[in-house]
C-alpha atoms as a PDB file:
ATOM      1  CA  UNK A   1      -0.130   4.135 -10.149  1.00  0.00           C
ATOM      2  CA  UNK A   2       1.317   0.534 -10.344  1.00  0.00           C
ATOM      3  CA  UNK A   3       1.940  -2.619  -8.494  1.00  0.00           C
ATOM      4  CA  UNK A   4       5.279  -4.237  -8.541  1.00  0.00           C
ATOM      5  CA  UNK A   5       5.803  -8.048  -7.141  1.00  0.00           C
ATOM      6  CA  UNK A   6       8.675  -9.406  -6.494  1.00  0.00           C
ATOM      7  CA  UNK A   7      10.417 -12.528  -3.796  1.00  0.00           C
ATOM      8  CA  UNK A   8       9.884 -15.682  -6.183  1.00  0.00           C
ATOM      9  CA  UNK A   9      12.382 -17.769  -6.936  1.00  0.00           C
ATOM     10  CA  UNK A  10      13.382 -21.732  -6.826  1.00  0.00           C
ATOM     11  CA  UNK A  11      12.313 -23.898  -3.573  1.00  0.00           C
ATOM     12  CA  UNK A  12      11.911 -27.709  -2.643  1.00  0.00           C
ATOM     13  CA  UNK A  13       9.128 -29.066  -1.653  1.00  0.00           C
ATOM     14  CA  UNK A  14       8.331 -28.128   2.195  1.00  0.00           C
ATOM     15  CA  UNK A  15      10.403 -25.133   1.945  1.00  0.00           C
ATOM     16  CA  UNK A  16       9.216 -21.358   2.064  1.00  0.00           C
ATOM     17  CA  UNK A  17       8.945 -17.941   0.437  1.00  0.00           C
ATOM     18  CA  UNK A  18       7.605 -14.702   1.176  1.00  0.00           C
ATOM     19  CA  UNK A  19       6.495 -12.437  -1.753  1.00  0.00           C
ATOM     20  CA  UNK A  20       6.198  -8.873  -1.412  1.00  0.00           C
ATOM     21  CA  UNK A  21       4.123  -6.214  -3.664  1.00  0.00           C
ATOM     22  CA  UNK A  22       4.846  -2.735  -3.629  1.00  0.00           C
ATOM     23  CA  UNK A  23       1.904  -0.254  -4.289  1.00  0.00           C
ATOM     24  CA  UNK A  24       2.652   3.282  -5.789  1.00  0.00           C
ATOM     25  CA  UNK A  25       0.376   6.067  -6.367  1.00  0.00           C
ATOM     26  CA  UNK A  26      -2.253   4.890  -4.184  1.00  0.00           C
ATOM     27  CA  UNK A  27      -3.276   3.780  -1.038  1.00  0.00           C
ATOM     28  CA  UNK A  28      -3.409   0.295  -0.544  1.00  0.00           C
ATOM     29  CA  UNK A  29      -5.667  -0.659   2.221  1.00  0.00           C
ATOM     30  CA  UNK A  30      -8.244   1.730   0.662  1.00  0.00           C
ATOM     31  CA  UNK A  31      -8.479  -1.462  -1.643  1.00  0.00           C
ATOM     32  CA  UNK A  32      -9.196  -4.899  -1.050  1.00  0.00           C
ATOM     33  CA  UNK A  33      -6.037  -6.828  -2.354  1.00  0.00           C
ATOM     34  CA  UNK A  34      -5.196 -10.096  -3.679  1.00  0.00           C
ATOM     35  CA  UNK A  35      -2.915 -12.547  -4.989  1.00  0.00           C
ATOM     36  CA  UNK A  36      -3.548 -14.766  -7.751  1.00  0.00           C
ATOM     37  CA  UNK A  37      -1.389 -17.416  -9.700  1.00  0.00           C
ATOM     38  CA  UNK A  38      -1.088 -18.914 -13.187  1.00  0.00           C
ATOM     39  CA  UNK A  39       0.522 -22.062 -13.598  1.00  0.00           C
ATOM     40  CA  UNK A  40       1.335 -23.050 -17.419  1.00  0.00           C
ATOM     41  CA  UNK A  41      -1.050 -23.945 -19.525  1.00  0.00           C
ATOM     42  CA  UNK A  42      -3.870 -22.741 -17.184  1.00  0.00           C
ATOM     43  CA  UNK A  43      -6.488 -19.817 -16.062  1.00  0.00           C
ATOM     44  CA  UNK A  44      -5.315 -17.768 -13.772  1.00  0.00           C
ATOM     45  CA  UNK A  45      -6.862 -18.092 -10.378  1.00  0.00           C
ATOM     46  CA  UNK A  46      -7.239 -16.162  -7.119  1.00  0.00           C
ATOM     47  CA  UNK A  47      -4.851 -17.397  -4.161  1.00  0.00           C
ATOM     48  CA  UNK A  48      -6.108 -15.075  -1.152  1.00  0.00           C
ATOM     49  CA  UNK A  49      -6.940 -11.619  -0.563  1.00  0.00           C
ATOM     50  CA  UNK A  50      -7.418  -8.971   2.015  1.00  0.00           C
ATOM     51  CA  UNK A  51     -10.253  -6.734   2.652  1.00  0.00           C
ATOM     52  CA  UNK A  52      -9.926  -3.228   3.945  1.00  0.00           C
ATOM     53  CA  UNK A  53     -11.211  -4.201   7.184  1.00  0.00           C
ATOM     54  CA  UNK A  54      -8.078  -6.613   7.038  1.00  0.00           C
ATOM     55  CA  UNK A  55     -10.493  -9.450   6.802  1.00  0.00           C
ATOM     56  CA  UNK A  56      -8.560 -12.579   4.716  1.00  0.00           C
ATOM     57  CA  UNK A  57      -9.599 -15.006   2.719  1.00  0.00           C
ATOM     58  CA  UNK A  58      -7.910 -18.495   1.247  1.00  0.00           C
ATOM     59  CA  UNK A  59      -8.091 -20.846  -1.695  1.00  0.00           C
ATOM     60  CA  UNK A  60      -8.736 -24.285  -0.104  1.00  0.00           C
ATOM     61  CA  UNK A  61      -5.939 -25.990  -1.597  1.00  0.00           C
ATOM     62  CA  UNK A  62      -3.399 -22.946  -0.078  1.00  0.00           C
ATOM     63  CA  UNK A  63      -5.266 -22.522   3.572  1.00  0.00           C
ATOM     64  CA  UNK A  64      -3.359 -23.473   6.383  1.00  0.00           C
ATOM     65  CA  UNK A  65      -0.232 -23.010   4.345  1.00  0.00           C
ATOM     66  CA  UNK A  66       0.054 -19.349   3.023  1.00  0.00           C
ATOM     67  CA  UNK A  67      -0.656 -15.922   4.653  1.00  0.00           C
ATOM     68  CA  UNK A  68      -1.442 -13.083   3.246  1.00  0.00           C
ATOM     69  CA  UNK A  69      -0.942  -9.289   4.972  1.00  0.00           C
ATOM     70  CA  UNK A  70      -0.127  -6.114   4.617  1.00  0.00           C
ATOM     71  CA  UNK A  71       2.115  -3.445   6.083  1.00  0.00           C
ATOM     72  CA  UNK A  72       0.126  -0.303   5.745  1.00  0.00           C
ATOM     73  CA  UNK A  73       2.903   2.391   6.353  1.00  0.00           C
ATOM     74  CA  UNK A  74       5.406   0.671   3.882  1.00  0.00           C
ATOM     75  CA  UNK A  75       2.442   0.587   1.517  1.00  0.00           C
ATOM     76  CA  UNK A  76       3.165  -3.068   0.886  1.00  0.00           C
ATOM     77  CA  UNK A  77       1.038  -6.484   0.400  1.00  0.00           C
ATOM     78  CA  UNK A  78       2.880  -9.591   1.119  1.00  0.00           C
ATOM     79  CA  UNK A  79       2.044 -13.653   0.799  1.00  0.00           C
ATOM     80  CA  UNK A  80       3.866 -16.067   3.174  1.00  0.00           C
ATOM     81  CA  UNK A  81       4.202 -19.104   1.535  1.00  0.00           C
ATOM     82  CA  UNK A  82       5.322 -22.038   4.145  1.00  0.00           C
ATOM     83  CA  UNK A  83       5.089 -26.277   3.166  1.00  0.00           C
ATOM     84  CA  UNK A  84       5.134 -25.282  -0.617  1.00  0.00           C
ATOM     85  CA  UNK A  85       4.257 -28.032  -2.937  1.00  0.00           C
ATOM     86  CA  UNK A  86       5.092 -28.827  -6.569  1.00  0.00           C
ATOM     87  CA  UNK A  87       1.690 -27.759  -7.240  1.00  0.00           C
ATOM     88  CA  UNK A  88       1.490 -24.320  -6.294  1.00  0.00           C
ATOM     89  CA  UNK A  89       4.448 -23.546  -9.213  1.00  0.00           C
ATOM     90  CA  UNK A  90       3.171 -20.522 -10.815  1.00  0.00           C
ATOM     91  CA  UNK A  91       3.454 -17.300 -11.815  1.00  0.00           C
ATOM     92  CA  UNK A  92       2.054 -15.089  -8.764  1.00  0.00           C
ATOM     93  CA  UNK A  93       0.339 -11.811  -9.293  1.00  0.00           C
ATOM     94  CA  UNK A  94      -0.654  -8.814  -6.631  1.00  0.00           C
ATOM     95  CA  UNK A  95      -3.684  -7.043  -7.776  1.00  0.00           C
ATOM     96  CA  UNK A  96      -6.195  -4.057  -6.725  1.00  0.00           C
ATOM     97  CA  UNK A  97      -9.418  -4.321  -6.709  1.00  0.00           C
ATOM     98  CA  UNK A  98     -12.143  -2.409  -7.886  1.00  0.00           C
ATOM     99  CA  UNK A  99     -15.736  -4.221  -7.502  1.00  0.00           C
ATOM    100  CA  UNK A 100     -16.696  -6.977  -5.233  1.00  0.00           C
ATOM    101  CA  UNK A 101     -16.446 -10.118  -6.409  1.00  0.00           C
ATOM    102  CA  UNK A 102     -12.928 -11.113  -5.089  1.00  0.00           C
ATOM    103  CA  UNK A 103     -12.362 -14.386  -6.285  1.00  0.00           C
ATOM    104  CA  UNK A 104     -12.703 -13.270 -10.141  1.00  0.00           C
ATOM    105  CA  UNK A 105      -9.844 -11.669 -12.381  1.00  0.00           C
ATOM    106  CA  UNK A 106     -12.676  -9.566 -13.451  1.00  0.00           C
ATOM    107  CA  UNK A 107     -12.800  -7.705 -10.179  1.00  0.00           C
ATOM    108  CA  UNK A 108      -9.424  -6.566 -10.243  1.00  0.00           C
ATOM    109  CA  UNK A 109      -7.876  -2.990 -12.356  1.00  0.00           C
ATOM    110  CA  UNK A 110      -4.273  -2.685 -11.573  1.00  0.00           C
ATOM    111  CA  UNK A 111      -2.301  -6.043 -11.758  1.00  0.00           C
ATOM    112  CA  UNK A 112       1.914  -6.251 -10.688  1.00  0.00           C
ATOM    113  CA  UNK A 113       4.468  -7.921 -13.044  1.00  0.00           C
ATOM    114  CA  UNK A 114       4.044 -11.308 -11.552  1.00  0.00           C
ATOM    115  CA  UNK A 115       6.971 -12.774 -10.430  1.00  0.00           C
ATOM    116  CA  UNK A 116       7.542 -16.841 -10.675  1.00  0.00           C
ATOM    117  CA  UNK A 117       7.750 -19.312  -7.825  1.00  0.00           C
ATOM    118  CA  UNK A 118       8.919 -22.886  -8.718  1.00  0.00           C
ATOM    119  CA  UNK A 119       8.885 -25.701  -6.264  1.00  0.00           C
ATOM    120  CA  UNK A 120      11.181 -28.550  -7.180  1.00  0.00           C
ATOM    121  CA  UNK A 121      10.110 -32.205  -5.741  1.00  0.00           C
END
């Protein structure tokens, strides 16, 4: 059972990436799933995430600008990431989780790798 991340990399400002988080052993959309990102030197905090009715929900600072889906056949979760700003540099993390309160790392039981995003100004 794991989570793997991957699609970071190096953008400029206004550009755009699309991460991608493969689930094995499980079902994904049994789950809600989310993304979260840690930026050095801080907490790690929740980006968006997807219920299993496919409801989705955003971190203010990322609405409008980031999309989060899934591709239930593939088993996969991904984030669009379009207008990127120096802020949102950060490690990114997919993540399962198990109880309801979405927005907390405390929710979540099975975390990816993480894979970094850095957005050049």
């Amino acid at each position: 059972v794991q989570l793997q991340a991957s699609g970071g990399g190096l953008v400029q400002a206004g550009g755009s990436l699309r991460l991608s988080c493969a689930a094995s052993g499980f079902t994904l959309n049994a789950y809600t799933n989310a993304w979260f990102r840690q930026a050095p030197g801080k907490e790690r905090e929740w980006v968006s995430f997807i219920q299993t009715t496919g409801n989705t929900y955003y971190e203010p600072s990322v609405q409008g600008r980031f999309t989060i889906s899934r591709d239930n056949p593939k088993n996969m979760l991904y984030l669009q990431m379009d207008n990127l700003k120096p802020e949102d540099t950060a490690v990114y993390y997919c993540a399962r989780s198990y109880a309801g309160k979405y927005i907390s790392t405390q929710s979540y039981d099975l975390w990816g790798q993480g894979t970094l995003v850095t957005v050049s100004s």
